[in-house]
PDB file of N, CA and C in Angstrom:
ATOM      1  N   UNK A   1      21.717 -34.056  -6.070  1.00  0.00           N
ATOM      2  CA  UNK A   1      20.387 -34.016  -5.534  1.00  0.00           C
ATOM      3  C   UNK A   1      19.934 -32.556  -5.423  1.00  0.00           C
ATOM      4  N   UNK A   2      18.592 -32.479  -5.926  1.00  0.00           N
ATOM      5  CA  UNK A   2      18.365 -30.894  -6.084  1.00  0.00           C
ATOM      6  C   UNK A   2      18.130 -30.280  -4.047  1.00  0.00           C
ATOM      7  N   UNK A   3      18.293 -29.181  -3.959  1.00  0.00           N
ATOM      8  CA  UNK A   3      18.478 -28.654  -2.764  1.00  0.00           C
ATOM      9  C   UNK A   3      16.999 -28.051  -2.979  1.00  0.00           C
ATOM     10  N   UNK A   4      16.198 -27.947  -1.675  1.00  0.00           N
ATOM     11  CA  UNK A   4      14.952 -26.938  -1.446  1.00  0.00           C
ATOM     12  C   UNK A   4      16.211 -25.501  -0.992  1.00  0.00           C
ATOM     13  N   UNK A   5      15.256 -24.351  -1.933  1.00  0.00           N
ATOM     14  CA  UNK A   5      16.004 -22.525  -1.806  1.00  0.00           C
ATOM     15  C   UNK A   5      15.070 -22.636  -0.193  1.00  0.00           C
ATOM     16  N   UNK A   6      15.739 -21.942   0.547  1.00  0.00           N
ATOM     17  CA  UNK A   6      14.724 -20.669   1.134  1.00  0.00           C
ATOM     18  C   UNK A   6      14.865 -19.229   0.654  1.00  0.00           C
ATOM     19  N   UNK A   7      13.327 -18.625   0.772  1.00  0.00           N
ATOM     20  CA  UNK A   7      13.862 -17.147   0.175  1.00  0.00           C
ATOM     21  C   UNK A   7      13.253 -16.768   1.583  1.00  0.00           C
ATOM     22  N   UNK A   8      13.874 -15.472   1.600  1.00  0.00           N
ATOM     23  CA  UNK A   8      14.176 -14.306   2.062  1.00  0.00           C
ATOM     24  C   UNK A   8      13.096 -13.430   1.210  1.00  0.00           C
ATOM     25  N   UNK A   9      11.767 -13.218   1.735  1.00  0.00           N
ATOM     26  CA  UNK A   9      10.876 -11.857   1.523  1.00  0.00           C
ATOM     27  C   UNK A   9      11.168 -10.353   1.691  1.00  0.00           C
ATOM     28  N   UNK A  10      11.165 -10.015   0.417  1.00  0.00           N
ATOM     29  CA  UNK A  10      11.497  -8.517   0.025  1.00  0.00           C
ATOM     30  C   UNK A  10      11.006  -7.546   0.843  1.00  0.00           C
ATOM     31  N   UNK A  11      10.560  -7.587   2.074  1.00  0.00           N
ATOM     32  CA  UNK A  11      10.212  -6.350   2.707  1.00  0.00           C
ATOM     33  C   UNK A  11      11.319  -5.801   3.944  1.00  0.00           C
ATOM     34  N   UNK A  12      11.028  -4.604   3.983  1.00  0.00           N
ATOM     35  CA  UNK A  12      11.531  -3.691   5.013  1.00  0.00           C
ATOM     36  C   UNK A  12      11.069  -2.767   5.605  1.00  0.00           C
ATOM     37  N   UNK A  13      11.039  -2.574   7.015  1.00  0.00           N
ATOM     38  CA  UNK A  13      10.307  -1.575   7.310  1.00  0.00           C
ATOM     39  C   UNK A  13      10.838  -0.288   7.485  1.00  0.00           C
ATOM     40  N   UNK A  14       9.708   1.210   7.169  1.00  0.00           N
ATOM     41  CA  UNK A  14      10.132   2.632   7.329  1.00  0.00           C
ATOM     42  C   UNK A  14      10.119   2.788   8.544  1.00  0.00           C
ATOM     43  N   UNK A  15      10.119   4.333   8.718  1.00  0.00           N
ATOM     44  CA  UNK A  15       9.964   4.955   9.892  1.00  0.00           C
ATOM     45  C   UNK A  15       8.938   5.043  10.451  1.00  0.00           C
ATOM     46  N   UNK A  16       7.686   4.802   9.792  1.00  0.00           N
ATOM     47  CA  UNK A  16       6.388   5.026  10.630  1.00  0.00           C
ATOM     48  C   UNK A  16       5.693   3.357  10.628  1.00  0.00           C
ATOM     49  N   UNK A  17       6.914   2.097  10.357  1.00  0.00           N
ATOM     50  CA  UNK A  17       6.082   0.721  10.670  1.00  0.00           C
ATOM     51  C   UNK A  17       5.714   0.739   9.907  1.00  0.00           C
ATOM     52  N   UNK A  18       5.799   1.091   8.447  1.00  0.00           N
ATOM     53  CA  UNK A  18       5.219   0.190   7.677  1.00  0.00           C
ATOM     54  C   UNK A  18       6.377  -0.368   6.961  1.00  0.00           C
ATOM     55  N   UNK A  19       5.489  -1.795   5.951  1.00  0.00           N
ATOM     56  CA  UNK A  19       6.433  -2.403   5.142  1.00  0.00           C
ATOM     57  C   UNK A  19       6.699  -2.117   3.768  1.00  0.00           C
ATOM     58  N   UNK A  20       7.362  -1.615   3.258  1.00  0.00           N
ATOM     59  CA  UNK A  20       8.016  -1.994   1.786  1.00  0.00           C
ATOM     60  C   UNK A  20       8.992  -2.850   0.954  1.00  0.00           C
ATOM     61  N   UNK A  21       8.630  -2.739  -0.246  1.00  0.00           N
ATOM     62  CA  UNK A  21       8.486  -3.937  -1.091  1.00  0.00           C
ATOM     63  C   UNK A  21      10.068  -3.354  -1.631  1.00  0.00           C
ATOM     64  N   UNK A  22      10.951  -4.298  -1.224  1.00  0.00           N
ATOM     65  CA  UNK A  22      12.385  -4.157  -1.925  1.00  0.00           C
ATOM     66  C   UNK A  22      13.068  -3.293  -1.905  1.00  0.00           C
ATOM     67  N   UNK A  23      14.027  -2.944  -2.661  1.00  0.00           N
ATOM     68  CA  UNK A  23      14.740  -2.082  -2.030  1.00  0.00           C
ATOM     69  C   UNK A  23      13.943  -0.238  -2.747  1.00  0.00           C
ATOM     70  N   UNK A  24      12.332  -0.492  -3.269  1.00  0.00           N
ATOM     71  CA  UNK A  24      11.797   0.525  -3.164  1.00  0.00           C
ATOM     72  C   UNK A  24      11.203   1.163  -2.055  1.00  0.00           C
ATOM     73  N   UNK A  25       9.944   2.242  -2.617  1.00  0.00           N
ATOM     74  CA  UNK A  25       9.403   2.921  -1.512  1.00  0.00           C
ATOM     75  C   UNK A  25       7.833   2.562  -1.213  1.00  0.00           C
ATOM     76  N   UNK A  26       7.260   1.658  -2.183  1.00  0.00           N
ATOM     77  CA  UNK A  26       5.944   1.069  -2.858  1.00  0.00           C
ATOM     78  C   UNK A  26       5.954   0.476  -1.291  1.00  0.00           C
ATOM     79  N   UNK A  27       4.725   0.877  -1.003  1.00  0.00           N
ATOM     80  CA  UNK A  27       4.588   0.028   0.679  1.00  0.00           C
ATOM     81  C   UNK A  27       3.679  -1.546   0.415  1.00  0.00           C
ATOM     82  N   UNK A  28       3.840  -2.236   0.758  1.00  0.00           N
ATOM     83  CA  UNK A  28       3.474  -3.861   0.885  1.00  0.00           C
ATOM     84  C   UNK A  28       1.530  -3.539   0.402  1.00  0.00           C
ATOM     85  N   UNK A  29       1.190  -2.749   0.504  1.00  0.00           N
ATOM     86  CA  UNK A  29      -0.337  -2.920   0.871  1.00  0.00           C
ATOM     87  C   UNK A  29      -1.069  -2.686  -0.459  1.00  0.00           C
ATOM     88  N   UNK A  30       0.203  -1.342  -1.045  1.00  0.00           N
ATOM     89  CA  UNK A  30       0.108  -1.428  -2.504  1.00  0.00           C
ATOM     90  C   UNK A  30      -0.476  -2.492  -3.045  1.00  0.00           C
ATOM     91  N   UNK A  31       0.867  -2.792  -3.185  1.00  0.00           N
ATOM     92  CA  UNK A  31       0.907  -4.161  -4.266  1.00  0.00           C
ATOM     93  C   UNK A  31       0.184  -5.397  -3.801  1.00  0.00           C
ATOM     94  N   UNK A  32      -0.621  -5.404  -3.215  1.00  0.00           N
ATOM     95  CA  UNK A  32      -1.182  -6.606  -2.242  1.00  0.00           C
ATOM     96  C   UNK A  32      -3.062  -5.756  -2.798  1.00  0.00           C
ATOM     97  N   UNK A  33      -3.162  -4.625  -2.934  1.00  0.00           N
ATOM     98  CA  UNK A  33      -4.660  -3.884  -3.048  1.00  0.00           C
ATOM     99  C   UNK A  33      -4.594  -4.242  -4.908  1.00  0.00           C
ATOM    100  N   UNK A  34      -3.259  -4.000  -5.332  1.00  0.00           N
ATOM    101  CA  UNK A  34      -3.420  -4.160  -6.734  1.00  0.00           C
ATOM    102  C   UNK A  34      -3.795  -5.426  -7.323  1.00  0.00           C
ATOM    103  N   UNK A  35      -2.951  -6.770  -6.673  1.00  0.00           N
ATOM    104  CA  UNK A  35      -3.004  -8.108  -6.884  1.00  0.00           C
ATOM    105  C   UNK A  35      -4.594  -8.336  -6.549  1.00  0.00           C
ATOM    106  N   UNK A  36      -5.105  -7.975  -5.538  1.00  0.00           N
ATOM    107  CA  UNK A  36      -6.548  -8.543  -5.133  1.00  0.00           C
ATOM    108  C   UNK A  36      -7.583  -8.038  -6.111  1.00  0.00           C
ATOM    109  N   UNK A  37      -7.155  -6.657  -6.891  1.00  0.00           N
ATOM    110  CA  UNK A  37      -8.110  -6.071  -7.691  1.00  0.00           C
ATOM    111  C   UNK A  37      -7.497  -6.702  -9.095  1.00  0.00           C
ATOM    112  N   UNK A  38      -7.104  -7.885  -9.541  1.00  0.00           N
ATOM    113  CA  UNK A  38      -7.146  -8.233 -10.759  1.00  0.00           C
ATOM    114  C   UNK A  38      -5.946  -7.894 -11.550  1.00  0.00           C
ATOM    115  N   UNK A  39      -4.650  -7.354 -11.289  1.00  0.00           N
ATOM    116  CA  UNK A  39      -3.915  -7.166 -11.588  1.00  0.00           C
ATOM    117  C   UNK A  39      -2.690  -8.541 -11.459  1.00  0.00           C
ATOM    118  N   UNK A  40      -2.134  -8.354 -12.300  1.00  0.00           N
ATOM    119  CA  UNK A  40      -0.999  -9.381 -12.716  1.00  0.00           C
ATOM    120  C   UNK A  40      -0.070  -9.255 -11.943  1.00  0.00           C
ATOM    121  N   UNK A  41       1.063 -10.114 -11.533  1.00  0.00           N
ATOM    122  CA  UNK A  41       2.313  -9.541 -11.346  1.00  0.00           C
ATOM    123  C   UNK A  41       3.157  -8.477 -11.978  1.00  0.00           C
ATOM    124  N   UNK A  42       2.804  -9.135 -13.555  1.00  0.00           N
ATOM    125  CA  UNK A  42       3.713  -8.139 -14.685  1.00  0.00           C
ATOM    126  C   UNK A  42       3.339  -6.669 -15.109  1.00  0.00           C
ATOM    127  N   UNK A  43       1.151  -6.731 -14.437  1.00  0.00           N
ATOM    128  CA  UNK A  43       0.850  -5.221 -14.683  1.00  0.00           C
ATOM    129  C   UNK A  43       1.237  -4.600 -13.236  1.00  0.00           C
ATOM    130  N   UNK A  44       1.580  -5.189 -12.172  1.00  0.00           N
ATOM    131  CA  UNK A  44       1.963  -4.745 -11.541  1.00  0.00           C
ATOM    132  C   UNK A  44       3.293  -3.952 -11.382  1.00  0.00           C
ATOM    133  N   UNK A  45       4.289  -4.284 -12.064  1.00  0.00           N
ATOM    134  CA  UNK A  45       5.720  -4.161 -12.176  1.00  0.00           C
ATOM    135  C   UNK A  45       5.170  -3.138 -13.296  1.00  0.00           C
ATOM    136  N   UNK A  46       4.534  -2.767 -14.499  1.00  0.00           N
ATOM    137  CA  UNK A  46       3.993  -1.959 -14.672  1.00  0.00           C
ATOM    138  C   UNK A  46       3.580  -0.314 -14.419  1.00  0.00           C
ATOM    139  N   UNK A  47       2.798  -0.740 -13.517  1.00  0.00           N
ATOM    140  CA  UNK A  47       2.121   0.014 -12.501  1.00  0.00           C
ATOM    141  C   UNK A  47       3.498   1.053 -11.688  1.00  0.00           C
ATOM    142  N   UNK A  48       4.225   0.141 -10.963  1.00  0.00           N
ATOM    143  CA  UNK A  48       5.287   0.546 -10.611  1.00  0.00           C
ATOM    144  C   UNK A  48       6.725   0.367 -10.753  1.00  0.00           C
ATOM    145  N   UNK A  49       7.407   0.679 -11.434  1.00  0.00           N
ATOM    146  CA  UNK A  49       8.181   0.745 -12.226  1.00  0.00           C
ATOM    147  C   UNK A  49       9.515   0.239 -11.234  1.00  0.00           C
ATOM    148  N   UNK A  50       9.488   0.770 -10.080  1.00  0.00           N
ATOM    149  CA  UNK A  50      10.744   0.849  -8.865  1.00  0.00           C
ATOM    150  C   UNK A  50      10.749  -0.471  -8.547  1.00  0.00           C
ATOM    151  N   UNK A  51       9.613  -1.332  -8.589  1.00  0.00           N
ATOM    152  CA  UNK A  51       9.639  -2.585  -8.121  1.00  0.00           C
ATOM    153  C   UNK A  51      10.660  -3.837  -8.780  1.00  0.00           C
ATOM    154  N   UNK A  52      11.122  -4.490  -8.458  1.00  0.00           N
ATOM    155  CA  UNK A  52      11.707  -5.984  -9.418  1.00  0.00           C
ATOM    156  C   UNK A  52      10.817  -6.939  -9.441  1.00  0.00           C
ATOM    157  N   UNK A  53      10.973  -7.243 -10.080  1.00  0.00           N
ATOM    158  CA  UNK A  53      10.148  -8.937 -10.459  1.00  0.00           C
ATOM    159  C   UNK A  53      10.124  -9.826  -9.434  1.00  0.00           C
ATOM    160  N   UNK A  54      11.001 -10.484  -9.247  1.00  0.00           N
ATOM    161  CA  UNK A  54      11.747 -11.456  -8.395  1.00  0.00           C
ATOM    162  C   UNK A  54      10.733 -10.995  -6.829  1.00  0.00           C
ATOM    163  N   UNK A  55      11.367  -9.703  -6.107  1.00  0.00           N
ATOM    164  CA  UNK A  55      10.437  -8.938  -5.051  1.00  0.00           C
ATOM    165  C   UNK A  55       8.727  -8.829  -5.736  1.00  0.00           C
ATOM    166  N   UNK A  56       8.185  -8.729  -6.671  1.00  0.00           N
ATOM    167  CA  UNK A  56       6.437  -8.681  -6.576  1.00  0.00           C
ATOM    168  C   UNK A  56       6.281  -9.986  -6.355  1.00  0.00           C
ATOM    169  N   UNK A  57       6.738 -10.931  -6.929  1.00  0.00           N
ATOM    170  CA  UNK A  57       6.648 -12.679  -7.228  1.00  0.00           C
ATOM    171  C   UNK A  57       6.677 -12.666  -6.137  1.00  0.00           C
ATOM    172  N   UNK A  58       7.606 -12.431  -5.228  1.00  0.00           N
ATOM    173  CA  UNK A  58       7.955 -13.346  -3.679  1.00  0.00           C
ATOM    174  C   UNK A  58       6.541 -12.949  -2.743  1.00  0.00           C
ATOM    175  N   UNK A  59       6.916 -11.336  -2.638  1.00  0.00           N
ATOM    176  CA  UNK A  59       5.710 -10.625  -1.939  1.00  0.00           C
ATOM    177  C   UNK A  59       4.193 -11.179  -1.976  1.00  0.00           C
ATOM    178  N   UNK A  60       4.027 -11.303  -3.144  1.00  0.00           N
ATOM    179  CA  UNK A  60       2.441 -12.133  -3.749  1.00  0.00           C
ATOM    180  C   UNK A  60       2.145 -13.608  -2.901  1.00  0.00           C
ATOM    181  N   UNK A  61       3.591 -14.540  -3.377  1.00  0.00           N
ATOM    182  CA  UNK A  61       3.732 -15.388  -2.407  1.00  0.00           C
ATOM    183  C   UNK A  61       3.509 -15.887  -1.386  1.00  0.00           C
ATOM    184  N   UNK A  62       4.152 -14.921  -0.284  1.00  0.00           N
ATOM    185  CA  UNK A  62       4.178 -14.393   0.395  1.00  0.00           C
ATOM    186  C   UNK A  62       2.537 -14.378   1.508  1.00  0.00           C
ATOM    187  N   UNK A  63       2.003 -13.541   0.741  1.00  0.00           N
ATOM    188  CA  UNK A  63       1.054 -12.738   1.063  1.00  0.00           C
ATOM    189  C   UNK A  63      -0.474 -14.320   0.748  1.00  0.00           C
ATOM    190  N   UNK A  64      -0.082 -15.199  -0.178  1.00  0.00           N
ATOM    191  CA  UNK A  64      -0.907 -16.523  -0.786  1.00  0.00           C
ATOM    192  C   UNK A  64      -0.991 -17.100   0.415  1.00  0.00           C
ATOM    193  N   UNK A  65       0.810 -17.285   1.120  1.00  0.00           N
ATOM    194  CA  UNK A  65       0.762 -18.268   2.439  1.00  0.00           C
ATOM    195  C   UNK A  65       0.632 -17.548   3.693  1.00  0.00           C
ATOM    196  N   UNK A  66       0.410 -16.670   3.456  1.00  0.00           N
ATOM    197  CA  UNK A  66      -0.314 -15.860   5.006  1.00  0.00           C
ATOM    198  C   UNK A  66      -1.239 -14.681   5.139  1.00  0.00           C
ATOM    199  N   UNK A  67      -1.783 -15.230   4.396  1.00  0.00           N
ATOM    200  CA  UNK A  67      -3.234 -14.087   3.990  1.00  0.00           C
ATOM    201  C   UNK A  67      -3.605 -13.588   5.277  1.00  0.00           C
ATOM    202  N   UNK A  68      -3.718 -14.171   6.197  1.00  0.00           N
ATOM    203  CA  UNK A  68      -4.676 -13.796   7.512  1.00  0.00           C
ATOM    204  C   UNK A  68      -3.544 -12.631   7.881  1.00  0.00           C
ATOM    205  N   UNK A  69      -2.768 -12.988   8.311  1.00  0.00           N
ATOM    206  CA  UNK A  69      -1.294 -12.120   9.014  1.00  0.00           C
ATOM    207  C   UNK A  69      -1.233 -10.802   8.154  1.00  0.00           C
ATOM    208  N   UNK A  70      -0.967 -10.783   7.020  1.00  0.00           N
ATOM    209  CA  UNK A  70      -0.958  -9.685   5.776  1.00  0.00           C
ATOM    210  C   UNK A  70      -2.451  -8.837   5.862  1.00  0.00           C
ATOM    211  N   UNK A  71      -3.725  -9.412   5.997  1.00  0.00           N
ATOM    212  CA  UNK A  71      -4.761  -8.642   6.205  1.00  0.00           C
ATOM    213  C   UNK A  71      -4.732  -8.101   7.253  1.00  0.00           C
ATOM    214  N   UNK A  72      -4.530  -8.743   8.495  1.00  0.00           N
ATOM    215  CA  UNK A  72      -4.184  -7.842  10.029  1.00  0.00           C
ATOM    216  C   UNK A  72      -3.577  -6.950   9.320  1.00  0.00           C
ATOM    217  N   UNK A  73      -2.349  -7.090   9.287  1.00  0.00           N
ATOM    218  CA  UNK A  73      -1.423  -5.558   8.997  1.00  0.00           C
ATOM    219  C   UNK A  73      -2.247  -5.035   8.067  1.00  0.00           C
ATOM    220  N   UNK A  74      -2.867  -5.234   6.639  1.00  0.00           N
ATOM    221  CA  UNK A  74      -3.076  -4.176   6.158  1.00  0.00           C
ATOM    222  C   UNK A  74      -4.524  -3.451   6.848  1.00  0.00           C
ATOM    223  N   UNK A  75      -4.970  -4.155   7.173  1.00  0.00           N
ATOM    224  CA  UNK A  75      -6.090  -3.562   8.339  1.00  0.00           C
ATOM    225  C   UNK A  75      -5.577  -2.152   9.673  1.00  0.00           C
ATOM    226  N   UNK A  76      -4.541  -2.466  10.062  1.00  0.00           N
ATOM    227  CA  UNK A  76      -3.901  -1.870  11.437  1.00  0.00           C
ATOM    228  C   UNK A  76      -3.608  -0.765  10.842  1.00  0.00           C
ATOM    229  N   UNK A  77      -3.009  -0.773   9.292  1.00  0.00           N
ATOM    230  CA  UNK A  77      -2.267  -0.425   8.752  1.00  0.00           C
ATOM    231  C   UNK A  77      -3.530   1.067   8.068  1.00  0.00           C
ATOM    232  N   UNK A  78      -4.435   0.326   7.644  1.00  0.00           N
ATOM    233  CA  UNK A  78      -6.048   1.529   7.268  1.00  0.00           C
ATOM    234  C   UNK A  78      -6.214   2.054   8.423  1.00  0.00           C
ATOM    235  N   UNK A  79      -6.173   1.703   9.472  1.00  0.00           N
ATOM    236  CA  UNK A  79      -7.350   2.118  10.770  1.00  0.00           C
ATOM    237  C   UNK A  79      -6.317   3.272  11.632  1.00  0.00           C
ATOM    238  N   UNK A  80      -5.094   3.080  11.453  1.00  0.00           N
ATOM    239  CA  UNK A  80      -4.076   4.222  11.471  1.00  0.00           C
ATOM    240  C   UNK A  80      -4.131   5.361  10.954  1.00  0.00           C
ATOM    241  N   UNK A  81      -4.219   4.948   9.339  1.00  0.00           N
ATOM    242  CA  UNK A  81      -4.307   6.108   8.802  1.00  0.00           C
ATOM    243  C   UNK A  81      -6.165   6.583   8.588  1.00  0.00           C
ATOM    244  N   UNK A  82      -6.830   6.136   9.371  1.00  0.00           N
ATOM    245  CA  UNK A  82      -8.078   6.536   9.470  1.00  0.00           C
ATOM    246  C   UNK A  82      -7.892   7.609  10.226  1.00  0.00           C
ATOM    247  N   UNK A  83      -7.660   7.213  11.748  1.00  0.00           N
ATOM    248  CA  UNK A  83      -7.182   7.722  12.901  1.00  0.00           C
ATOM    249  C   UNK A  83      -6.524   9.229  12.357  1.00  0.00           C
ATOM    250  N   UNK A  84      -5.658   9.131  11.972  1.00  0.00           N
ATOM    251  CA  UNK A  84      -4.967  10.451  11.619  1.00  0.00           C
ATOM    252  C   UNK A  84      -5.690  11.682  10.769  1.00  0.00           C
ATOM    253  N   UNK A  85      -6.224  10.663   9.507  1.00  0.00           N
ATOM    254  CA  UNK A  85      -7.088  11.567   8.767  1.00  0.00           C
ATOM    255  C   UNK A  85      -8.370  12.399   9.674  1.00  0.00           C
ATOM    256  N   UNK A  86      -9.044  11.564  10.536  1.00  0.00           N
ATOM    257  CA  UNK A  86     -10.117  12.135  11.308  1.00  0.00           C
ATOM    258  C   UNK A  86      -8.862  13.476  12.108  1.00  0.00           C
ATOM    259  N   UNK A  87      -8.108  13.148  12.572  1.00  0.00           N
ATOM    260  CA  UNK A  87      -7.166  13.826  13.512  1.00  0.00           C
ATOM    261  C   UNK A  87      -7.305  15.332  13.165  1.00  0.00           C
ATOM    262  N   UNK A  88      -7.406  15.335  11.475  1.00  0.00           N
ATOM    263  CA  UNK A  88      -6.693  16.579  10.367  1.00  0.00           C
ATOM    264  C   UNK A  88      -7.714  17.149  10.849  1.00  0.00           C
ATOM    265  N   UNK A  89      -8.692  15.994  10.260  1.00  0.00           N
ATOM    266  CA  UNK A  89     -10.401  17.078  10.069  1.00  0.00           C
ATOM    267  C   UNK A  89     -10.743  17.494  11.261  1.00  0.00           C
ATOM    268  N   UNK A  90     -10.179  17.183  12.235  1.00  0.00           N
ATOM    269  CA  UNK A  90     -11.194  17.889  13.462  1.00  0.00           C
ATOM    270  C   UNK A  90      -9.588  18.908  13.879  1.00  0.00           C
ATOM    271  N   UNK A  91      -8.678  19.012  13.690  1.00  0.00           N
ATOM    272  CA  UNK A  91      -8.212  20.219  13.638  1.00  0.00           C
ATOM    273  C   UNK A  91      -8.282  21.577  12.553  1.00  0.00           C
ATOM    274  N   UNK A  92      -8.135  20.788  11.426  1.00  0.00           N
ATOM    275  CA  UNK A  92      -8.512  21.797  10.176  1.00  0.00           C
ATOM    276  C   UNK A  92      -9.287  21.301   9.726  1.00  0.00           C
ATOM    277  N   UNK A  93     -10.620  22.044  10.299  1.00  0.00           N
ATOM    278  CA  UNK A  93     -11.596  21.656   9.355  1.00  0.00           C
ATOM    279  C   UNK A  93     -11.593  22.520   7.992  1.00  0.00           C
ATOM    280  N   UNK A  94     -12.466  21.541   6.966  1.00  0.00           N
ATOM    281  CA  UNK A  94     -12.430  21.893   5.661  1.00  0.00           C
ATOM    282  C   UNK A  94     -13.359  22.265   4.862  1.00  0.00           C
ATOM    283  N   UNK A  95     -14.515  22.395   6.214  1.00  0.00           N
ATOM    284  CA  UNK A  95     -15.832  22.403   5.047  1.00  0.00           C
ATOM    285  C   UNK A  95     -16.164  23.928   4.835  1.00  0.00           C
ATOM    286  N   UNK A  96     -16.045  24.822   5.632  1.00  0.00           N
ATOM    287  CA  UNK A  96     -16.304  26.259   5.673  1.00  0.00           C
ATOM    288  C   UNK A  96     -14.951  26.440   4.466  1.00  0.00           C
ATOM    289  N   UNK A  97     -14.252  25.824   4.393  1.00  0.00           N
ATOM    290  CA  UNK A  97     -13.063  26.584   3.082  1.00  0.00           C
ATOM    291  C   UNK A  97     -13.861  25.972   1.792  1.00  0.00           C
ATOM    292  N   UNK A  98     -14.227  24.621   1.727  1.00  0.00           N
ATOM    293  CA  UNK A  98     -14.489  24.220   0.950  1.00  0.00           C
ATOM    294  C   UNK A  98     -15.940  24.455   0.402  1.00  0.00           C
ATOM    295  N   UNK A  99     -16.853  25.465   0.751  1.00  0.00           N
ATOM    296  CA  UNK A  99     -18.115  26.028   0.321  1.00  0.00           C
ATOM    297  C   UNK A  99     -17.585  27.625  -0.341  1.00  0.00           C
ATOM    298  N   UNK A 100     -16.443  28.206   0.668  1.00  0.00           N
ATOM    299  CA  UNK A 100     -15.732  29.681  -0.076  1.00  0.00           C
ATOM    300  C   UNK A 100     -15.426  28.933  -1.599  1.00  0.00           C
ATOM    301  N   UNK A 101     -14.502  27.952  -1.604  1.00  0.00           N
ATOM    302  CA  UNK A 101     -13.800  27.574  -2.995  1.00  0.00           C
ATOM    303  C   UNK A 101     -14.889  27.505  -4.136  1.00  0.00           C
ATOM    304  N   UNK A 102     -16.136  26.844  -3.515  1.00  0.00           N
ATOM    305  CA  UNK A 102     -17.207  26.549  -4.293  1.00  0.00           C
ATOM    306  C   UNK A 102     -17.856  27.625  -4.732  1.00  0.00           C
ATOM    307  N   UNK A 103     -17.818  28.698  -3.744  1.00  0.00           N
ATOM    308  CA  UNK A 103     -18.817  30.122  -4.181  1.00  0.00           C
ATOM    309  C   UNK A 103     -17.726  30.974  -5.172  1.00  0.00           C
ATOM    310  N   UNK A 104     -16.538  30.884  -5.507  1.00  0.00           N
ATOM    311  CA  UNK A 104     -15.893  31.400  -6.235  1.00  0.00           C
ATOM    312  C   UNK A 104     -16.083  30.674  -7.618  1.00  0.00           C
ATOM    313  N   UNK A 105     -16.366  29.229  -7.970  1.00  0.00           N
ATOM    314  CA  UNK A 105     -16.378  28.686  -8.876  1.00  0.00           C
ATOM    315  C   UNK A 105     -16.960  29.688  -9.897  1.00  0.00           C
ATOM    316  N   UNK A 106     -16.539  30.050 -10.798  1.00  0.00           N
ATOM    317  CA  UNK A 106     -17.248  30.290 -12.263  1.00  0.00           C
ATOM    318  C   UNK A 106     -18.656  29.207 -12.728  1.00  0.00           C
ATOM    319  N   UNK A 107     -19.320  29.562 -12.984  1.00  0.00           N
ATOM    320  CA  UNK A 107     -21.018  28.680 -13.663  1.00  0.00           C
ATOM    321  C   UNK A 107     -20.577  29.183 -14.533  1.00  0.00           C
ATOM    322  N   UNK A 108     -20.948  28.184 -15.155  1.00  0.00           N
ATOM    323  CA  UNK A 108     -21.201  28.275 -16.841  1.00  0.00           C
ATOM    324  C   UNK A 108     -22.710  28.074 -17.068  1.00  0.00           C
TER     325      UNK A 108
END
């Protein structure tokens, strides 16, 4: 009699909470921004080379039967690194460097 598998989803988390995809460094949100923009599994594995098959397949999966849960995180997951980026700019700001860089430009 055939047996139902359970699998075991390819992720793990780093040091700063987030998830990655197998025993690479490709973080979950990746491959989840690539799949939604029209990409394959196989151009995905593609795309990133570190990944396995078996781990994009599951992840995709994955991500089919819990869309809501997977968008939270990748949401928490933007608004973090929003947070930080604003963090940069209002310590180093960039726009007074970035008008010098511009006045040096060569015109043609």
């Amino acid at each position: 009699m055939f047996q139902p598998l359970t699998l075991t989803v390819p992720l793990r988390e780093d040091e700063q909470g987030g998830l990655l995809v197998g025993k690479s460094t490709i973080p979950l949100e990746r491959v989840i921004y690539a799949f939604n923009h029209g990409q394959t599994p196989e151009s995905i594995l593609a795309s990133f080379p570190s990944l396995d098959r078996p781990d994009v397949y599951a992840v995709i999966s994955y991500y089919l039967t819990n869309q809501g849960e997977v968008e939270d995180y990748i949401q928490r997951r933007q608004a973090e690194a929003d947070k930080i980026r604003q963090e940069i700019d209002e310590r180093f700001p960039t726009t007074e460097l970035r008008q010098r860089l511009l006045a040096r430009r060569p015109r043609n």
